[in-house]
Each structure stands twice: as C-alpha cells, then as structure tokens.
N, C-alpha and C. Protein backbone atom coordinates (compact mmCIF):
# COMPACT_ATOMS: atom_id res chain seq x y z
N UNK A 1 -0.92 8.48 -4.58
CA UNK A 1 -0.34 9.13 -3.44
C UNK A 1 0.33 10.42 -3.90
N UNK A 2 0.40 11.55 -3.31
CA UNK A 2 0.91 12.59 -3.07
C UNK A 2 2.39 12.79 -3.41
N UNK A 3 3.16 13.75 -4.01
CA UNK A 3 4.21 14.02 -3.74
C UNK A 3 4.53 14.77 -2.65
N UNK A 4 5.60 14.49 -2.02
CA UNK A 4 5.86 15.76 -1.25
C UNK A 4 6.50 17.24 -1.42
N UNK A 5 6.00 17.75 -0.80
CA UNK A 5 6.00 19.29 -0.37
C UNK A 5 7.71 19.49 -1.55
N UNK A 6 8.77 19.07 -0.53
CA UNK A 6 10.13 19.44 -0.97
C UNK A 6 10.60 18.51 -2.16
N UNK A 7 9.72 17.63 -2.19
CA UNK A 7 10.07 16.76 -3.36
C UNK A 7 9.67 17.54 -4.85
N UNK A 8 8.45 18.55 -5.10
CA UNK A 8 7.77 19.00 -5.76
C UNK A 8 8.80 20.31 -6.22
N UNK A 9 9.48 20.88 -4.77
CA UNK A 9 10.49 21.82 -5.04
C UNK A 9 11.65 21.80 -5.97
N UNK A 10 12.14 20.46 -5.46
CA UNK A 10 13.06 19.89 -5.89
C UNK A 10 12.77 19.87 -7.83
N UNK A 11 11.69 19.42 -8.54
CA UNK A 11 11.46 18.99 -9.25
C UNK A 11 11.64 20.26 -10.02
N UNK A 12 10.75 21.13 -9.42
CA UNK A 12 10.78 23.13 -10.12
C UNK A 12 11.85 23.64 -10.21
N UNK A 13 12.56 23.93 -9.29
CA UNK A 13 14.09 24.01 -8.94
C UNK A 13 14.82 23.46 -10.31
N UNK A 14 14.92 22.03 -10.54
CA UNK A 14 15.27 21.31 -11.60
C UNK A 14 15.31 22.19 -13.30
N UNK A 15 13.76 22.29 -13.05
CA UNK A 15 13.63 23.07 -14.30
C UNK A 15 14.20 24.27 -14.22
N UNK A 16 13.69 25.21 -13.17
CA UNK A 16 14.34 26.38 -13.65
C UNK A 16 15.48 26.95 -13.66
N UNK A 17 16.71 25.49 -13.57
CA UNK A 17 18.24 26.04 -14.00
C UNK A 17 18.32 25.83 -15.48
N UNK A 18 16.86 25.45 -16.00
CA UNK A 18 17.18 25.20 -17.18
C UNK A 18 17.18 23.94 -18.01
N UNK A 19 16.49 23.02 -17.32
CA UNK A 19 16.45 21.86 -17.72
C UNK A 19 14.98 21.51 -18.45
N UNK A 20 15.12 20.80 -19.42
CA UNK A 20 13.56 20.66 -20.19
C UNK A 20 12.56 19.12 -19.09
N UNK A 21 11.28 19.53 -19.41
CA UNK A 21 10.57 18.85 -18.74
C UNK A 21 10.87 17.17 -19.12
N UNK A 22 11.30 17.06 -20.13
CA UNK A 22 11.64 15.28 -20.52
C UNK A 22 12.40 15.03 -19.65
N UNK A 23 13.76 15.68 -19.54
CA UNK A 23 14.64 15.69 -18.57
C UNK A 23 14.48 15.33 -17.24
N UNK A 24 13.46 16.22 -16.71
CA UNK A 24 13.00 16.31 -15.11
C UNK A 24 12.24 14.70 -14.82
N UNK A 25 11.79 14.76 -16.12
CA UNK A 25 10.88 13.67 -16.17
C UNK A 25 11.72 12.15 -15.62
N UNK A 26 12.61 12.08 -16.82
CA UNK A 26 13.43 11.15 -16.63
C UNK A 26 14.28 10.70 -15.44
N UNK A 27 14.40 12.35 -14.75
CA UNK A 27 15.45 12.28 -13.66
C UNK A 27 14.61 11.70 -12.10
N UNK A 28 13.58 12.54 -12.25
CA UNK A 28 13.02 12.36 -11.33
C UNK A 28 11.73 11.06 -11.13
N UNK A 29 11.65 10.73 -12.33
CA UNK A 29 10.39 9.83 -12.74
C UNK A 29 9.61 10.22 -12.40
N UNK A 30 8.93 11.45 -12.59
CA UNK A 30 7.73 11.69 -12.69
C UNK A 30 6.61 12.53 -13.63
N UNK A 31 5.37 12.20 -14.29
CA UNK A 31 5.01 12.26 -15.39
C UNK A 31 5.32 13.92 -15.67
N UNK A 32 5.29 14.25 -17.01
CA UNK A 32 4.93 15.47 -17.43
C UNK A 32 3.61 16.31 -17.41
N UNK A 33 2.78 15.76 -17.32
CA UNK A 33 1.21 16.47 -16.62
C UNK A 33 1.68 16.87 -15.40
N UNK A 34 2.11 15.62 -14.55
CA UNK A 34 1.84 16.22 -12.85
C UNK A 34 2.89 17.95 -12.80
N UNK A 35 4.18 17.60 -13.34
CA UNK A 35 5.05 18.77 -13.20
C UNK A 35 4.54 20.15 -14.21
N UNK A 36 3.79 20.11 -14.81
CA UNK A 36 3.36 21.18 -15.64
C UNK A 36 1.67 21.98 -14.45
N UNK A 37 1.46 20.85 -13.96
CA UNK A 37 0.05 21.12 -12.55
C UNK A 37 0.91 21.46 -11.52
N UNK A 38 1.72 21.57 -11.73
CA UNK A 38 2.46 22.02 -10.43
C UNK A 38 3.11 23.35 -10.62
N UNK A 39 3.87 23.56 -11.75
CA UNK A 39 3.86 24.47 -12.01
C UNK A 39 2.51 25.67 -12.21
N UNK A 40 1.83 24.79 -12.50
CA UNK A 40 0.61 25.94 -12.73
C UNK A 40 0.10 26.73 -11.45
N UNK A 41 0.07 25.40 -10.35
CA UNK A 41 -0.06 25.58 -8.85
C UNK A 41 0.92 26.59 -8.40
N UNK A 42 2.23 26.51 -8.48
CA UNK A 42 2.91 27.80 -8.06
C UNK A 42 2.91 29.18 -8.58
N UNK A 43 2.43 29.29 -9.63
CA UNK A 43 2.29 30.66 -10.55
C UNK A 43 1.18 31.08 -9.84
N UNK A 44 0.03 30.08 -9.69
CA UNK A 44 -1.63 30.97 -9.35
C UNK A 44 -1.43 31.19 -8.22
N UNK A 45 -0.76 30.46 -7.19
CA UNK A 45 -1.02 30.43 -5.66
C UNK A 45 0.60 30.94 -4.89
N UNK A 46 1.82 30.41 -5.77
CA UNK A 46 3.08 31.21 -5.19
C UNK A 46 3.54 30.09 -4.33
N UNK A 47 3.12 28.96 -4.37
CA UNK A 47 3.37 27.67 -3.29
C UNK A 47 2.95 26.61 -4.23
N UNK A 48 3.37 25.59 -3.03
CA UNK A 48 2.89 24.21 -3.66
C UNK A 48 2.53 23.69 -3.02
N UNK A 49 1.62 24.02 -1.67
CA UNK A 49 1.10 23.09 -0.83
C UNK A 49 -0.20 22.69 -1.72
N UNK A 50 -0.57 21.78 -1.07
CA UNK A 50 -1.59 21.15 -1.71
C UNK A 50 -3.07 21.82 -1.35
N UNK A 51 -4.07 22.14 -2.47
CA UNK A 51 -5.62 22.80 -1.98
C UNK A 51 -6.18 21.64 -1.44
N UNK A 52 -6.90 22.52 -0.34
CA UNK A 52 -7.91 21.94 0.76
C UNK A 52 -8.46 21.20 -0.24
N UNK A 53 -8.92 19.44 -0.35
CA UNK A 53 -9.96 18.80 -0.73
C UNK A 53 -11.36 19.12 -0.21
N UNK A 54 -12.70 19.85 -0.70
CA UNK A 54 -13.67 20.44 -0.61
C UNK A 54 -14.56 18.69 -0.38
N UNK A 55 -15.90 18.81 0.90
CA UNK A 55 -16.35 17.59 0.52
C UNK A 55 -17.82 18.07 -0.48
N UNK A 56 -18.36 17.44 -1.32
CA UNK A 56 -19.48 18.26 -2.28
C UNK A 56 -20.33 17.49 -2.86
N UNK A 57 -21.04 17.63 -2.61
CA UNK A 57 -22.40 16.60 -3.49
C UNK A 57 -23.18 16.75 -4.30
N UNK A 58 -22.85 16.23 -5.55
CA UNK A 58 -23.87 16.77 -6.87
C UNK A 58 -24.64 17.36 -6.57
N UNK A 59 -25.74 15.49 -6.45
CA UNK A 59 -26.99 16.28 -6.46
C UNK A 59 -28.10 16.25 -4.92
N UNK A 60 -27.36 15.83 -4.32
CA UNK A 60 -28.52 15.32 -2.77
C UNK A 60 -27.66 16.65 -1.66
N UNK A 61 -28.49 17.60 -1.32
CA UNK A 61 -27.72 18.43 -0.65
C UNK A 61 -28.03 17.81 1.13
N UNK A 62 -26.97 17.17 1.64
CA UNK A 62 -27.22 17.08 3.00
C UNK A 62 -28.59 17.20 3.68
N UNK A 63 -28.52 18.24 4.17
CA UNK A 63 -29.61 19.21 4.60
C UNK A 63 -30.59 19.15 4.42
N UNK A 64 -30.71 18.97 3.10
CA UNK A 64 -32.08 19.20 2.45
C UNK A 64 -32.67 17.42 2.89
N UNK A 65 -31.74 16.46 2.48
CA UNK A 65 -31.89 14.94 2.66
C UNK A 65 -32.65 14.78 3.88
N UNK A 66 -32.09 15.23 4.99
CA UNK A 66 -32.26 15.21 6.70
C UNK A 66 -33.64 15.63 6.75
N UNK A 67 -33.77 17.03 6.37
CA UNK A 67 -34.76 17.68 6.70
C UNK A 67 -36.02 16.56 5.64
N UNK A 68 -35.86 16.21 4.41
CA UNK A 68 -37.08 15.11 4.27
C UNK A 68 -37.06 14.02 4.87
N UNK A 69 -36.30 13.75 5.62
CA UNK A 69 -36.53 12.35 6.27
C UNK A 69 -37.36 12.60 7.70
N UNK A 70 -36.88 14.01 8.08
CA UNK A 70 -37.83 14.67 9.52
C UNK A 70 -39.47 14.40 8.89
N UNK A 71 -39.85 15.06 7.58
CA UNK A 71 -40.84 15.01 7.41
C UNK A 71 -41.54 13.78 6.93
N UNK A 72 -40.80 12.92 6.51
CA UNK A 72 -41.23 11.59 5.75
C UNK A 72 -40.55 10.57 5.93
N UNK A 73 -40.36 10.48 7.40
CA UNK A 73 -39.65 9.27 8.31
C UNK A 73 -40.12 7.44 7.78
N UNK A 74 -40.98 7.61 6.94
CA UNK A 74 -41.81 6.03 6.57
C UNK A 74 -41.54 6.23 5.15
N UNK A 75 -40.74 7.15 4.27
CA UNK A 75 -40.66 7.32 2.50
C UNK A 75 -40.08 5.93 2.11
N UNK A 76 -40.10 5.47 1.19
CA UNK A 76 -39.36 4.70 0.44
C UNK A 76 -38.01 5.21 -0.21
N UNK A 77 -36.63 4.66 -0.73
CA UNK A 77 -35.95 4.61 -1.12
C UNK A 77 -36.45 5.48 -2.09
N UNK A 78 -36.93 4.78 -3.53
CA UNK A 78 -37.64 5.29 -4.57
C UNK A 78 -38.48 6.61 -4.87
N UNK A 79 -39.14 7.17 -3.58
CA UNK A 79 -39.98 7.74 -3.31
C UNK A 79 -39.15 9.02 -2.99
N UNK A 80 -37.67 8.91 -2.11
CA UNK A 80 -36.72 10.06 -1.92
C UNK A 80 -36.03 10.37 -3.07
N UNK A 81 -35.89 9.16 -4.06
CA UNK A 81 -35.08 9.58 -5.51
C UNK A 81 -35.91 10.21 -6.23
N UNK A 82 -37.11 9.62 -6.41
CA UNK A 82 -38.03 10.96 -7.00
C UNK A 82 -38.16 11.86 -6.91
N UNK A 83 -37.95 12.39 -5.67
CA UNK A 83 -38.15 13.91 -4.99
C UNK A 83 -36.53 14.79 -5.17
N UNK A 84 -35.84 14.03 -5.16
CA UNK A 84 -34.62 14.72 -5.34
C UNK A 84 -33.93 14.48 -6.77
N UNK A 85 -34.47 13.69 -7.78
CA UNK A 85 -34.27 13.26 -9.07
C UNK A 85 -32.83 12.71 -9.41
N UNK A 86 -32.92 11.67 -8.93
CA UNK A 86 -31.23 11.23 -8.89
C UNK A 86 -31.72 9.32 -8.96
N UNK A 87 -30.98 8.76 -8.37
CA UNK A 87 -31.08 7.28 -8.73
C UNK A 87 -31.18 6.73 -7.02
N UNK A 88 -32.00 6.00 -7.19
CA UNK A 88 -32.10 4.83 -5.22
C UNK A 88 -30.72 4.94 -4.54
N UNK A 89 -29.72 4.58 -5.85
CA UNK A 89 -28.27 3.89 -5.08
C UNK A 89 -27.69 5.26 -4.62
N UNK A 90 -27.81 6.93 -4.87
CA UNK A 90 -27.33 7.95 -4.29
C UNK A 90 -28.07 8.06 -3.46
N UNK A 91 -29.59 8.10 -2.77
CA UNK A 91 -30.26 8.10 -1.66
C UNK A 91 -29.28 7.35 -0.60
N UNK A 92 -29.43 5.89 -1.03
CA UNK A 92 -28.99 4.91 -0.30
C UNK A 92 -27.53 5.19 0.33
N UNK A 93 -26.69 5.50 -0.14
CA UNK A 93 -25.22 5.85 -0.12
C UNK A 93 -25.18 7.33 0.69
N UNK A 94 -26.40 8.22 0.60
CA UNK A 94 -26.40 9.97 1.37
C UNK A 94 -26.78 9.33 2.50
N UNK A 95 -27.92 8.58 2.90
CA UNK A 95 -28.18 8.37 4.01
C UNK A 95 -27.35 7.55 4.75
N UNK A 96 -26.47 6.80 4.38
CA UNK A 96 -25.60 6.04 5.02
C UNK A 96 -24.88 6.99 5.39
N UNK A 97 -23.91 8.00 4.79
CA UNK A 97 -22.96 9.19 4.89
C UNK A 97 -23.45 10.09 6.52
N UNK A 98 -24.69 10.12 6.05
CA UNK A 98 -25.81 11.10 7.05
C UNK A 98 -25.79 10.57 8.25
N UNK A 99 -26.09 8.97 8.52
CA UNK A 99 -26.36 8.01 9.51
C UNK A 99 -27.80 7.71 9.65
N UNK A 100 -28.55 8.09 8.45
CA UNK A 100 -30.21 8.12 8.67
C UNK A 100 -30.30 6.35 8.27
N UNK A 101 -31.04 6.16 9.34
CA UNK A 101 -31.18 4.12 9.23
C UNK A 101 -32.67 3.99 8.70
N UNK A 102 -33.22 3.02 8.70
CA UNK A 102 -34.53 2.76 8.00
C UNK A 102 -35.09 2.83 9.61
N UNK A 103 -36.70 2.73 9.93
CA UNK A 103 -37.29 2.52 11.23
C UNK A 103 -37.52 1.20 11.11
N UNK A 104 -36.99 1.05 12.60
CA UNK A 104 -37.10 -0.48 13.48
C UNK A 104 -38.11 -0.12 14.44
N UNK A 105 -39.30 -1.22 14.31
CA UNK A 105 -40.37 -1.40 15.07
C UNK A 105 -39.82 -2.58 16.15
C-alpha cells in the first residue's frame, strides 16, 4: 500500500532539518529505499504525487490480438502463440482481458 501524499512530506521535511536517513527511518518506520525514491521523485518532478500507473503489454499488443481473431475466429490457442511468439497461457489471459470467448455453436 501507498504512503500518503502528506505523510511522504512529512518524512522529507524530517530530513531536511537535518536529520540522517537511519533516523527518519527509525522515526517514522519506514524503509530507506522507499525515502531515498522519494526523494528522487521530488528532485525530477518537484512533487510527490504519485506517476500515473501506465497499463502495457510485453508482448501481445491488444489490437493486433483482436484484429487476428477477426481474421481467424476458429485459431487454436497454440496456433495464436505461434503467431505472436509468446506462450498459450499469455494468449489465454489477453483474450480474457479483451473479452474474446472461444465460438459456441
């Protein structure tokens, strides 16, 4: 889970009257990675809100998935991993994401 916004302040604040990161650590209980990523976060960006989570897919691009299933509505599992070179269980898992179902006669 997330820290919050003013909680994160709080933590920077801490340090920069001068206090060492063990310190902050101790005071606040929280690790020395997260407060050093946070700091890094306010230097590049000037804030600490949190970056947009991007959604992204290796290797099966959406789009591309859909558009072979328009053309090859009867493919096999196997037959779409081949074509897109990845493994059955990422087919299986894009098309679920997608909502593409198998055909019911």
């Amino acid at each position: 889970m997330a820290y919050d916004k003013k909680y994160r302040e709080n933590v920077l604040r801490y340090i920069d009257e001068g206090h060492t990161l063990e310190e902050a650590k101790k005071v606040f209980q929280v690790g020395t990675t997260a407060i050093k990523r946070w700091r890094k976060l306010r230097k590049e960006t000037g804030s600490l809100q949190d970056r947009p989570r991007g959604k992204w897919h290796k290797k099966i691009d959406p789009v591309k998935l859909a558009a072979y299933y328009e053309e090859n509505p009867d493919s096999y599992l196997n037959e779409a991993a081949e074509a897109f070179g990845c493994s059955i269980t990422a087919i299986f898992k894009a098309k679920a994401r997608l909502g593409i179902t198998r055909k019911k006669n």
